[in-house]
N, C-alpha and C. Protein backbone atom coordinates (compact mmCIF):
# COMPACT_ATOMS: atom_id res chain seq x y z
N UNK A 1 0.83 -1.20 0.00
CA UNK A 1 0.00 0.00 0.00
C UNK A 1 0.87 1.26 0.00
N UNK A 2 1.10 1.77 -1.17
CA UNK A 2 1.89 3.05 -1.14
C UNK A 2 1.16 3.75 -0.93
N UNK A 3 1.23 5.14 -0.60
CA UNK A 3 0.24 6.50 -0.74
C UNK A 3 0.73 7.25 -1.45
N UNK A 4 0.62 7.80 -2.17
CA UNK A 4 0.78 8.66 -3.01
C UNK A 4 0.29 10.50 -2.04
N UNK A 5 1.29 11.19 -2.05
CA UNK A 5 1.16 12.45 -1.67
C UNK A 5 1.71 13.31 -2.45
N UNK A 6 1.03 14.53 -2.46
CA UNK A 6 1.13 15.86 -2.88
C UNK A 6 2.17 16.51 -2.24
N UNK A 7 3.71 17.21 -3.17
CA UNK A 7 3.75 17.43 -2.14
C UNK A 7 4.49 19.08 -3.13
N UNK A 8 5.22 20.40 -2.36
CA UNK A 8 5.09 21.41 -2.95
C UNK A 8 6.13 21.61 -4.48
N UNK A 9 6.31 22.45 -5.61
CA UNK A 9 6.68 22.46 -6.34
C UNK A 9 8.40 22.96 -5.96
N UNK A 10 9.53 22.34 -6.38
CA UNK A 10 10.56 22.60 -5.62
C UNK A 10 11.34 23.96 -6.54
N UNK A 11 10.14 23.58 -7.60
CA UNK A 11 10.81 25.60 -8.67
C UNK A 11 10.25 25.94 -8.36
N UNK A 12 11.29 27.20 -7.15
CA UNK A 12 11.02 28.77 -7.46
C UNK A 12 9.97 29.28 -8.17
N UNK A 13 10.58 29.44 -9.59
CA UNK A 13 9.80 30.19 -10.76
C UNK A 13 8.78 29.60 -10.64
N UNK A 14 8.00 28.69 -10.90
CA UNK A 14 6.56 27.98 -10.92
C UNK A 14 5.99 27.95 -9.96
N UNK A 15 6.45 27.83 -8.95
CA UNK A 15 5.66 28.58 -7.28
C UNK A 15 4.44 29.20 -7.34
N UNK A 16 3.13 28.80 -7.21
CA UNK A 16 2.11 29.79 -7.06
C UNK A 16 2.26 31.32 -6.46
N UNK A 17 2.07 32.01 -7.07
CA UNK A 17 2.50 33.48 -6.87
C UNK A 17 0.90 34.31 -6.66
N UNK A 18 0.78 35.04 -6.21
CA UNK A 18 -0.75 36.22 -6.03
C UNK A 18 0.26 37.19 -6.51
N UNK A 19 1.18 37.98 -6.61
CA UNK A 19 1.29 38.98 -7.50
C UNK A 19 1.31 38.71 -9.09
N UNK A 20 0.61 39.59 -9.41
CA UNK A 20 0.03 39.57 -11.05
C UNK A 20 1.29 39.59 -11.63
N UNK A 21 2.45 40.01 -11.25
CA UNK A 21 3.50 40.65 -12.32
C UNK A 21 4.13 39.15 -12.27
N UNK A 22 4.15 38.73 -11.12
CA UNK A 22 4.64 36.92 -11.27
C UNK A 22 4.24 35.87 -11.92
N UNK A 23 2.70 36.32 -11.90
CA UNK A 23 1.81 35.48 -12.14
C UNK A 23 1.65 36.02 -14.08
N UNK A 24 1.89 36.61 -14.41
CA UNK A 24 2.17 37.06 -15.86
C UNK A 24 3.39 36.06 -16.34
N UNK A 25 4.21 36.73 -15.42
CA UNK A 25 5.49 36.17 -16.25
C UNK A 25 5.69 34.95 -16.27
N UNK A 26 5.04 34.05 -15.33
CA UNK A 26 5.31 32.38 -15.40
C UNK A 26 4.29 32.37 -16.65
N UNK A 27 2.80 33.09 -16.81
CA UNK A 27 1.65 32.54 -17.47
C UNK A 27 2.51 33.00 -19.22
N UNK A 28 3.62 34.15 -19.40
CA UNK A 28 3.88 33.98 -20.54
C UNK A 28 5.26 33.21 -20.86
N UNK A 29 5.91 32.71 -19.81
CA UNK A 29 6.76 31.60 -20.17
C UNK A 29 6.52 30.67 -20.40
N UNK A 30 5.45 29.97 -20.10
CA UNK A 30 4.81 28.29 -19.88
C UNK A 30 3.98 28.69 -21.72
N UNK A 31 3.18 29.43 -22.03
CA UNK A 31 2.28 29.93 -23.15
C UNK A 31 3.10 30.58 -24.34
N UNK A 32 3.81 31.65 -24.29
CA UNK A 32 4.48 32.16 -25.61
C UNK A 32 5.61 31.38 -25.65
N UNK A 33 6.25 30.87 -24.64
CA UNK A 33 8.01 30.33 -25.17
C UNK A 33 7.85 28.67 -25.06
N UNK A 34 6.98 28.02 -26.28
CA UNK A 34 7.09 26.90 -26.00
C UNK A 34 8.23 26.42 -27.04
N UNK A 35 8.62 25.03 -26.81
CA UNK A 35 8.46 24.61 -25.85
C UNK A 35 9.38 25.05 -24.32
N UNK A 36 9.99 25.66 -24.53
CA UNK A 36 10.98 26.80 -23.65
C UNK A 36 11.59 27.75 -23.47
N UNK A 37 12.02 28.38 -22.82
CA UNK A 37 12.63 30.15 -22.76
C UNK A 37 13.75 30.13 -23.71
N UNK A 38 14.02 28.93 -24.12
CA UNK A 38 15.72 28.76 -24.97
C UNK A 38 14.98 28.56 -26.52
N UNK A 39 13.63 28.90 -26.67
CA UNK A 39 13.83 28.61 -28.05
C UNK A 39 13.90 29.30 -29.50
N UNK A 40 14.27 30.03 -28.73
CA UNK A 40 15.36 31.18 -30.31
C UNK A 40 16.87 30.62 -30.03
N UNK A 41 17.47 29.72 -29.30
CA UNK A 41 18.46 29.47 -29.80
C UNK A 41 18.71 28.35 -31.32
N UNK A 42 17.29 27.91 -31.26
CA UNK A 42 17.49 26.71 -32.93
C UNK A 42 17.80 28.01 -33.63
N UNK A 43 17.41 29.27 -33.85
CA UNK A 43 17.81 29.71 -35.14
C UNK A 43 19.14 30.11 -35.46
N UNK A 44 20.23 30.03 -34.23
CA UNK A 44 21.96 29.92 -34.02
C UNK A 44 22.39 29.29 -34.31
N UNK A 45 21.37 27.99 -33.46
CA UNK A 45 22.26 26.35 -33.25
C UNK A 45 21.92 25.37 -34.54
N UNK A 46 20.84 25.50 -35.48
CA UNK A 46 20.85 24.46 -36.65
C UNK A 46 22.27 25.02 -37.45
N UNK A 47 22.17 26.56 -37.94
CA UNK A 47 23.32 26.77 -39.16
C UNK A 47 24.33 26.14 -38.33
N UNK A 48 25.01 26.47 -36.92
CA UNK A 48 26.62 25.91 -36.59
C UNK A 48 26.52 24.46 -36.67
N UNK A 49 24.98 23.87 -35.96
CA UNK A 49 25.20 22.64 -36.17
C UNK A 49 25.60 21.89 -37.44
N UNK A 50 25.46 22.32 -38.63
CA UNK A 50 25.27 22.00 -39.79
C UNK A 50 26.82 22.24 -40.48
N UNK A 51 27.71 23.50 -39.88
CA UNK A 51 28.94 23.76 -40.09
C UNK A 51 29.42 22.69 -39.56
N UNK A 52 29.37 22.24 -38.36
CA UNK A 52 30.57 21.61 -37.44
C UNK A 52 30.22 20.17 -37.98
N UNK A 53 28.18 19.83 -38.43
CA UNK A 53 28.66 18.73 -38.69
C UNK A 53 29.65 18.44 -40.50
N UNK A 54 29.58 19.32 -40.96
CA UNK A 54 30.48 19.52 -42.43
C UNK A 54 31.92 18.84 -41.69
N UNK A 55 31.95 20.12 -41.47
CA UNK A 55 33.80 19.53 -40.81
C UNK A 55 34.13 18.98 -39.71
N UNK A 56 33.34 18.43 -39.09
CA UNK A 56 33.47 17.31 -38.25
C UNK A 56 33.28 15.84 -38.02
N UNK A 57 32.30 15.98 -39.17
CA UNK A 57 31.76 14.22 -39.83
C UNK A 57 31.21 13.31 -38.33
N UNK A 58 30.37 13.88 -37.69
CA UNK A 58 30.52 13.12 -36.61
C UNK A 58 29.85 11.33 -37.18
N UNK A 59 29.59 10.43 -36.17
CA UNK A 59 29.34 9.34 -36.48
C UNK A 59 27.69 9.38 -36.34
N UNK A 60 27.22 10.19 -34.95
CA UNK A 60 25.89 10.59 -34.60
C UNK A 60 25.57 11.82 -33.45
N UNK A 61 24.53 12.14 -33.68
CA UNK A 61 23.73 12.93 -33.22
C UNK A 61 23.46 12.88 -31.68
N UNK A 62 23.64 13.62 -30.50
CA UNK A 62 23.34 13.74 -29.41
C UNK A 62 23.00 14.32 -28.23
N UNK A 63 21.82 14.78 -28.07
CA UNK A 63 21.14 16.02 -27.37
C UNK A 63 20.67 15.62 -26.11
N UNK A 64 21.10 16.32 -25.42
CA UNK A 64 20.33 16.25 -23.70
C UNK A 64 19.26 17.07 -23.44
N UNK A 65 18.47 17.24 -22.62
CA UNK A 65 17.36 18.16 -22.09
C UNK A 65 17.31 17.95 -20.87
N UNK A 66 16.68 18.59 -20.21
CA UNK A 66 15.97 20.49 -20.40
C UNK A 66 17.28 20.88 -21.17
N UNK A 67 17.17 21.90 -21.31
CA UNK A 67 15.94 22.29 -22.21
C UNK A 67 15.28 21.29 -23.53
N UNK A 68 14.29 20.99 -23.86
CA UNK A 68 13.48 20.29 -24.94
C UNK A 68 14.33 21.06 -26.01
N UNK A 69 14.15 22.09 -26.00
CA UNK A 69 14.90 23.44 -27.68
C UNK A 69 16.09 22.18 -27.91
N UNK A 70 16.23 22.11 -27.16
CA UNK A 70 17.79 21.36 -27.33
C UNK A 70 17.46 19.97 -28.59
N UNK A 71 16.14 19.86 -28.01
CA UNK A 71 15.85 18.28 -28.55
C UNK A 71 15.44 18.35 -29.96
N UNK A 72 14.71 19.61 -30.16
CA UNK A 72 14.08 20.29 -31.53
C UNK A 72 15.26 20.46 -32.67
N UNK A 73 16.40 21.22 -31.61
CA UNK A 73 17.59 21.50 -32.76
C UNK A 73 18.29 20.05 -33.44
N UNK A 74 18.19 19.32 -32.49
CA UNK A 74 19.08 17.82 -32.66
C UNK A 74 18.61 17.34 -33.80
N UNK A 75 16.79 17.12 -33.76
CA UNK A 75 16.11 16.95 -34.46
C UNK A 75 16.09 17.17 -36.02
N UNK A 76 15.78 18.66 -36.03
CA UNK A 76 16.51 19.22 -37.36
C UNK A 76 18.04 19.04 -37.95
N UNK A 77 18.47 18.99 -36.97
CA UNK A 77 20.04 18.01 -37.51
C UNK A 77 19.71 16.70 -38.09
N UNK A 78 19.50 16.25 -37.53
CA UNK A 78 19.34 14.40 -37.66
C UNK A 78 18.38 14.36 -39.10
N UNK A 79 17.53 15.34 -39.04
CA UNK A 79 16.61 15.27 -40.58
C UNK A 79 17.69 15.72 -41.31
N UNK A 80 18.72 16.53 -41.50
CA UNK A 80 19.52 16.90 -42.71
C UNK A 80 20.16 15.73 -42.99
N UNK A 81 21.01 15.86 -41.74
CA UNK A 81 21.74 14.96 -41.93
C UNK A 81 22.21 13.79 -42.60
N UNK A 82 20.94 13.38 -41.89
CA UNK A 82 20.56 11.89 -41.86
C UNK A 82 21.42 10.66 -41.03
N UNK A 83 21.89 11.87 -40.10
CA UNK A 83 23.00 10.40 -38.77
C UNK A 83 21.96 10.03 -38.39
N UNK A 84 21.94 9.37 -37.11
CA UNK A 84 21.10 8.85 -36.21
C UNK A 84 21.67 9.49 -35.17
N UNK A 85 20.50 9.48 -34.41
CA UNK A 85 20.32 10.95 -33.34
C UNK A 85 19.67 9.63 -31.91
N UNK A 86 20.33 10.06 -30.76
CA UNK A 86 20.62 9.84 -29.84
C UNK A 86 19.56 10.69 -28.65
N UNK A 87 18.60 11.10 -28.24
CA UNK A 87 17.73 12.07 -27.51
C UNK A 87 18.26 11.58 -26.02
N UNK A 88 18.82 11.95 -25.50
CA UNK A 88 18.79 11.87 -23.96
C UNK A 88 17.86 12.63 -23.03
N UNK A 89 16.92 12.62 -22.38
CA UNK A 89 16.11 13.08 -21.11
C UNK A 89 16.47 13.26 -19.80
N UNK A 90 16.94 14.33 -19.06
CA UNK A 90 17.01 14.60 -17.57
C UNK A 90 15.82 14.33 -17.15
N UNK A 91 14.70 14.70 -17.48
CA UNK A 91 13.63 15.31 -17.00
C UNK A 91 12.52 15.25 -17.94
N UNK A 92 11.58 14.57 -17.84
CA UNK A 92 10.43 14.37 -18.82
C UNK A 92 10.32 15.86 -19.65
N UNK A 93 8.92 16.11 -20.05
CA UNK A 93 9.12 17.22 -21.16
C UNK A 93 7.77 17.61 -21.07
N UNK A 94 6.36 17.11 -21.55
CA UNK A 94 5.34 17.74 -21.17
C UNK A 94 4.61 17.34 -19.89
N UNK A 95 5.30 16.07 -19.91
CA UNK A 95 4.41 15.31 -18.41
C UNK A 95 5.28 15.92 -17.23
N UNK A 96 6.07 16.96 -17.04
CA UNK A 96 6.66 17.85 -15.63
C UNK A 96 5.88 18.34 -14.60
N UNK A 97 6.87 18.16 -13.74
CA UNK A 97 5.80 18.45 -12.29
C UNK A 97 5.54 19.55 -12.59
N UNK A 98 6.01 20.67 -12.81
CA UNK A 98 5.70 22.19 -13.03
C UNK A 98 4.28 22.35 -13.24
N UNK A 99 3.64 21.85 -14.75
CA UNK A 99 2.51 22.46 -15.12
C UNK A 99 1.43 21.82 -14.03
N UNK A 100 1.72 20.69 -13.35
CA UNK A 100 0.70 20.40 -12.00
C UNK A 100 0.34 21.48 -11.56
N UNK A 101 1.06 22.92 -11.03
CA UNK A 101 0.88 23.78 -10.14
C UNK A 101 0.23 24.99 -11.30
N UNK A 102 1.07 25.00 -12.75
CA UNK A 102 0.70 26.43 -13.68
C UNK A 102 0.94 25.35 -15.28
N UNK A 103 -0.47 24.98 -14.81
CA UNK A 103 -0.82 24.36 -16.73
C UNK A 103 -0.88 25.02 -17.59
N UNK A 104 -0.47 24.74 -18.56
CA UNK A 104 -0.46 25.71 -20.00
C UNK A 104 -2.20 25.49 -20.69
N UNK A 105 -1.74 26.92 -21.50
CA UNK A 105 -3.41 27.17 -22.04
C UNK A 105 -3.71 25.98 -23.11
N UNK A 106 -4.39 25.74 -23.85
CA UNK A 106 -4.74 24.09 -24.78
C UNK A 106 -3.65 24.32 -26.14
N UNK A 107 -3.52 25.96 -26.16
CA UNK A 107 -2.87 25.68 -27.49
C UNK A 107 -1.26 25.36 -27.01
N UNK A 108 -1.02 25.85 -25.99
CA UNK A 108 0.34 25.76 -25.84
C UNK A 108 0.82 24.60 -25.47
N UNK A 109 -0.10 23.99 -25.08
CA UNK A 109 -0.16 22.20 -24.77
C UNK A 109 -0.45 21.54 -25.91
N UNK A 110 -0.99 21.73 -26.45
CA UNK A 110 -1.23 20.80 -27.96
C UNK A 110 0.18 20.76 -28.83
N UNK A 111 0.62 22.28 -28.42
CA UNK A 111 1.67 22.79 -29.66
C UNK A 111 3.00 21.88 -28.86
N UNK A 112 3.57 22.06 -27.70
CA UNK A 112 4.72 21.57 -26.84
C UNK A 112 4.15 20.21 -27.12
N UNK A 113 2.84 19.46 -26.95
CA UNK A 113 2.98 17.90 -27.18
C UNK A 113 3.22 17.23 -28.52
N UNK A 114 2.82 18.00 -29.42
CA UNK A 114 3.05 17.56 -30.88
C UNK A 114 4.96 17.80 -30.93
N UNK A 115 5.67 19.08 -30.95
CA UNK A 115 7.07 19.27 -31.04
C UNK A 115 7.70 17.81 -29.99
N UNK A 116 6.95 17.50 -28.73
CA UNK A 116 7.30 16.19 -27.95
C UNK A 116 7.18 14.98 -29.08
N UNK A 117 6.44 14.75 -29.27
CA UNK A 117 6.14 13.55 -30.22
C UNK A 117 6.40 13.60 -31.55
N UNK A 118 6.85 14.46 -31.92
CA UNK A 118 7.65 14.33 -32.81
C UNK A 118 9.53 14.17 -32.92
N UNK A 119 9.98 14.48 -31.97
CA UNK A 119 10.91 14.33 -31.43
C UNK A 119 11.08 13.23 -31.32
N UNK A 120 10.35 12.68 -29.89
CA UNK A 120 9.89 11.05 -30.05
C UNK A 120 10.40 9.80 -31.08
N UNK A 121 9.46 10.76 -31.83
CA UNK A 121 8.85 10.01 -33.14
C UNK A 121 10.28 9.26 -34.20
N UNK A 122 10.95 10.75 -34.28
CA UNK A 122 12.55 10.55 -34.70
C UNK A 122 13.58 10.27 -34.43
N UNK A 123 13.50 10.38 -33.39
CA UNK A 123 14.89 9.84 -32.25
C UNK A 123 14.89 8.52 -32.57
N UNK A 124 16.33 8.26 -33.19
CA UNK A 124 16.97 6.60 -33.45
C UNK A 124 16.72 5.67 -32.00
N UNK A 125 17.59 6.91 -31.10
CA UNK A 125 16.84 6.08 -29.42
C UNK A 125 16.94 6.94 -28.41
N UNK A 126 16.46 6.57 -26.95
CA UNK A 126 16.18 7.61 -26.67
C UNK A 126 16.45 7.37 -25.35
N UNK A 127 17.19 8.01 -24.33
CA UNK A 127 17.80 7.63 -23.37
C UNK A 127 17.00 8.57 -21.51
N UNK A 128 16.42 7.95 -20.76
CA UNK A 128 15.55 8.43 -19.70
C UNK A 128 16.40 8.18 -18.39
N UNK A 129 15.77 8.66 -17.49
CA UNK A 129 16.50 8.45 -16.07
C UNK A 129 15.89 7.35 -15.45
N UNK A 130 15.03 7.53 -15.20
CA UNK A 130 13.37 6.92 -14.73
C UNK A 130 12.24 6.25 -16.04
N UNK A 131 11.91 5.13 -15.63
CA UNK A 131 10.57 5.06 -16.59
C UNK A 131 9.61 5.48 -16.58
N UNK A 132 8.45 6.10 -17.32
CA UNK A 132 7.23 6.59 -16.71
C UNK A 132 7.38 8.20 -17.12
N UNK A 133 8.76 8.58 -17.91
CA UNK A 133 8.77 9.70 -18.47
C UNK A 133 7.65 10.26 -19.83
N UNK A 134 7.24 9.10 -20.47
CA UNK A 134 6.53 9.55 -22.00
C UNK A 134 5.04 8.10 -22.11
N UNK A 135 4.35 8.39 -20.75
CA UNK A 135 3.21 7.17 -20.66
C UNK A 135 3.02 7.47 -22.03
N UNK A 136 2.16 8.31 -22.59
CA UNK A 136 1.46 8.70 -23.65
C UNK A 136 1.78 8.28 -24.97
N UNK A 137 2.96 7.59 -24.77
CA UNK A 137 3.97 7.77 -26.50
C UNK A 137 4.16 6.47 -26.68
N UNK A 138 3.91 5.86 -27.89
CA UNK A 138 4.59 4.42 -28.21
C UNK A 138 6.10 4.39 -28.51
N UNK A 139 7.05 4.55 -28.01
CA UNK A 139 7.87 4.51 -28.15
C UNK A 139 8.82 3.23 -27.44
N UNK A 140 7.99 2.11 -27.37
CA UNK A 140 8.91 0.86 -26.69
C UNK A 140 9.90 0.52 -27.65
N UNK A 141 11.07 0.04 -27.05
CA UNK A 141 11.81 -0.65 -27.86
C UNK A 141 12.73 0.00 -28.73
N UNK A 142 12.97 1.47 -28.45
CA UNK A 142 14.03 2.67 -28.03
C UNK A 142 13.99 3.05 -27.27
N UNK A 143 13.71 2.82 -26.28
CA UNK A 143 14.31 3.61 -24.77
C UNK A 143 14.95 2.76 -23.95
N UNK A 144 16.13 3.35 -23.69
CA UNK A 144 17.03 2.87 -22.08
C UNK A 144 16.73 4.00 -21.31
N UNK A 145 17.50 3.10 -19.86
CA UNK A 145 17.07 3.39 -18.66
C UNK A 145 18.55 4.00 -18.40
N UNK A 146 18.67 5.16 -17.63
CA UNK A 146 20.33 5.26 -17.22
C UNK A 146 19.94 6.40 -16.11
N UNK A 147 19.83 5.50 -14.89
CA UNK A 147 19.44 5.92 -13.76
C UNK A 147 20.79 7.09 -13.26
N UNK A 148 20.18 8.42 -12.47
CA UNK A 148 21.40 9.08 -11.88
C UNK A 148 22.28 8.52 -11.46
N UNK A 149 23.93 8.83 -10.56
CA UNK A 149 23.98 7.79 -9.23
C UNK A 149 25.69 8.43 -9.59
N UNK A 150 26.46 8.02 -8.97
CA UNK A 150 27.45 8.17 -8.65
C UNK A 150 28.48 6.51 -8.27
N UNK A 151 30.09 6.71 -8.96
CA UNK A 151 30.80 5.67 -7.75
C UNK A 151 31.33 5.81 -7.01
N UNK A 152 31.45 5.64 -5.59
CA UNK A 152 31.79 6.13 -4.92
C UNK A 152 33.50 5.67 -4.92
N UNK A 153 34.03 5.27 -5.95
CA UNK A 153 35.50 5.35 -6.10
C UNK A 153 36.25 5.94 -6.88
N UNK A 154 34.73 7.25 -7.85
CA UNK A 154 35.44 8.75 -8.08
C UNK A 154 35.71 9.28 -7.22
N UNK A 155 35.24 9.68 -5.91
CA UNK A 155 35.36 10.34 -4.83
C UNK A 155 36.30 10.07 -4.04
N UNK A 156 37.22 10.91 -4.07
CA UNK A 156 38.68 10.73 -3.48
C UNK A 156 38.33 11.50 -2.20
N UNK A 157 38.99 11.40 -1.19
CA UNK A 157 38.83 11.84 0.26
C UNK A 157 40.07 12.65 0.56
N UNK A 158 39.80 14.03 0.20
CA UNK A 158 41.10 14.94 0.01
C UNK A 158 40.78 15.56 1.74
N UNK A 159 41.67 14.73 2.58
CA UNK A 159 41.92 15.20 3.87
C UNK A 159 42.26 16.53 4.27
N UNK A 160 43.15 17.13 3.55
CA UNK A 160 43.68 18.29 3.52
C UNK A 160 42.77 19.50 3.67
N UNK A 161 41.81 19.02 3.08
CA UNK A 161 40.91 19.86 3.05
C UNK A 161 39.35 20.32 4.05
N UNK A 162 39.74 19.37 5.10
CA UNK A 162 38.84 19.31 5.82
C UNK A 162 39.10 20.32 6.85
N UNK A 163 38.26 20.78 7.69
CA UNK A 163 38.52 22.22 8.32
C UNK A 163 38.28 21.75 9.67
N UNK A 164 39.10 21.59 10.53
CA UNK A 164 39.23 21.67 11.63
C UNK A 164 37.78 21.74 12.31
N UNK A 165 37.16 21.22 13.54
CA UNK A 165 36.04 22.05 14.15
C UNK A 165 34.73 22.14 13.20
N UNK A 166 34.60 21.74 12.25
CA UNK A 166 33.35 22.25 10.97
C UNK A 166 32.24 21.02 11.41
N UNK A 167 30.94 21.94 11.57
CA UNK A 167 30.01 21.53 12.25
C UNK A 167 29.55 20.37 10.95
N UNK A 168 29.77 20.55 9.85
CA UNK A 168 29.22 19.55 8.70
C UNK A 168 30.09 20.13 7.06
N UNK A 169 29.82 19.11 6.35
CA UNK A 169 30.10 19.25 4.57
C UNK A 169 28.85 18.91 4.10
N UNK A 170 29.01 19.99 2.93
CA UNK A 170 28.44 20.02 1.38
C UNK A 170 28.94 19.87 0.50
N UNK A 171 28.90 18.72 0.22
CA UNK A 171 29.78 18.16 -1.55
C UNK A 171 28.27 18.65 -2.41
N UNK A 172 28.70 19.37 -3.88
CA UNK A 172 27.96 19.08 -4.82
C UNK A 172 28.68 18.17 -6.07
N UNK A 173 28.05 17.37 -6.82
CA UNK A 173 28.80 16.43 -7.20
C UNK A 173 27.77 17.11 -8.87
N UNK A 174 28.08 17.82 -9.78
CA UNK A 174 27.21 18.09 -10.61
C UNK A 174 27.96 19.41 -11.43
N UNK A 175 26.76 20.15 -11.95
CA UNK A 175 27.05 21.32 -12.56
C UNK A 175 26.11 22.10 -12.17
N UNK A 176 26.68 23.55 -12.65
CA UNK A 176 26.08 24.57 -11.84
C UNK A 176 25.82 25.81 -12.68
């Protein structure tokens, strides 16, 4: 018997807000910038992509997200191209905890789920953290699993560095 609980949104930005000027600016980030705040970078990132892949010949295609933009540009690569394209996922894409708290209006949801599934749709394969990222999508039989995690025999124990008296440590093990 699991329970399932509610519990608060851990973005900041998506935070239920009562000031209007907050409550604007999430309602036109989630609605005008789909599928994200990054997506005027495809009109940078297809031409270089398209240079570097000239003189770089890679073997294939490989995009991470968040941001999704990321996944759109790959996309349009992989159609020129014609490598095979690799989609990696941090973080699901329309199914996010976010819009639980500030759902998008129908068009901006129709529009972000179609650019999702089409993505999807093209991706040679497609790489998740967790399962349960894309219920909605037939996509069995390209997707792996490549759970977070760490070994703990990268982590070297640099003594030197420990501070005398220090009530506790904060390792971040990531990017920032």
């Amino acid at each position: 018997d699991k329970k399932k609980e509610k519990t608060s949104n851990p973005s900041i930005f998506y935070r239920k807000n009562t000031n209007w000027k907050s409550k604007l600016a999430v309602w036109a980030r989630l609605n005008l910038m789909v599928p994200d705040a990054k997506f005027t970078w495809k009109w940078f990132a297809i031409p270089l992509g398209k240079k570097i892949i000239r003189k770089e010949s890679p073997d294939i295609i490989f995009s991470t997200s968040p941001p999704p933009t990321t996944n759109l540009i790959a996309k349009k690569l992989a159609e020129w191209s014609k490598l095979p394209w690799v989609a990696d996922f941090r973080d699901p894409w329309t199914n996010i905890y976010y819009y639980d708290d500030n759902p998008q209006s129908k068009i901006a949801k129709k529009k972000n789920q179609k650019f999702e599934s089409a993505a999807l749709s093209k991706a040679d394969h497609i790489t998740v953290v967790n399962n349960g990222f894309f219920p909605e999508n037939n996509i069995d039989g390209k997707v792996t699993r490549i759970t977070n995690g760490f070994d703990p025999d990268d982590i070297v124990e640099n003594t030197e560095q420990i501070i005398a008296n220090s009530k506790f440590t904060i390792r971040y093990f990531g990017s920032m």
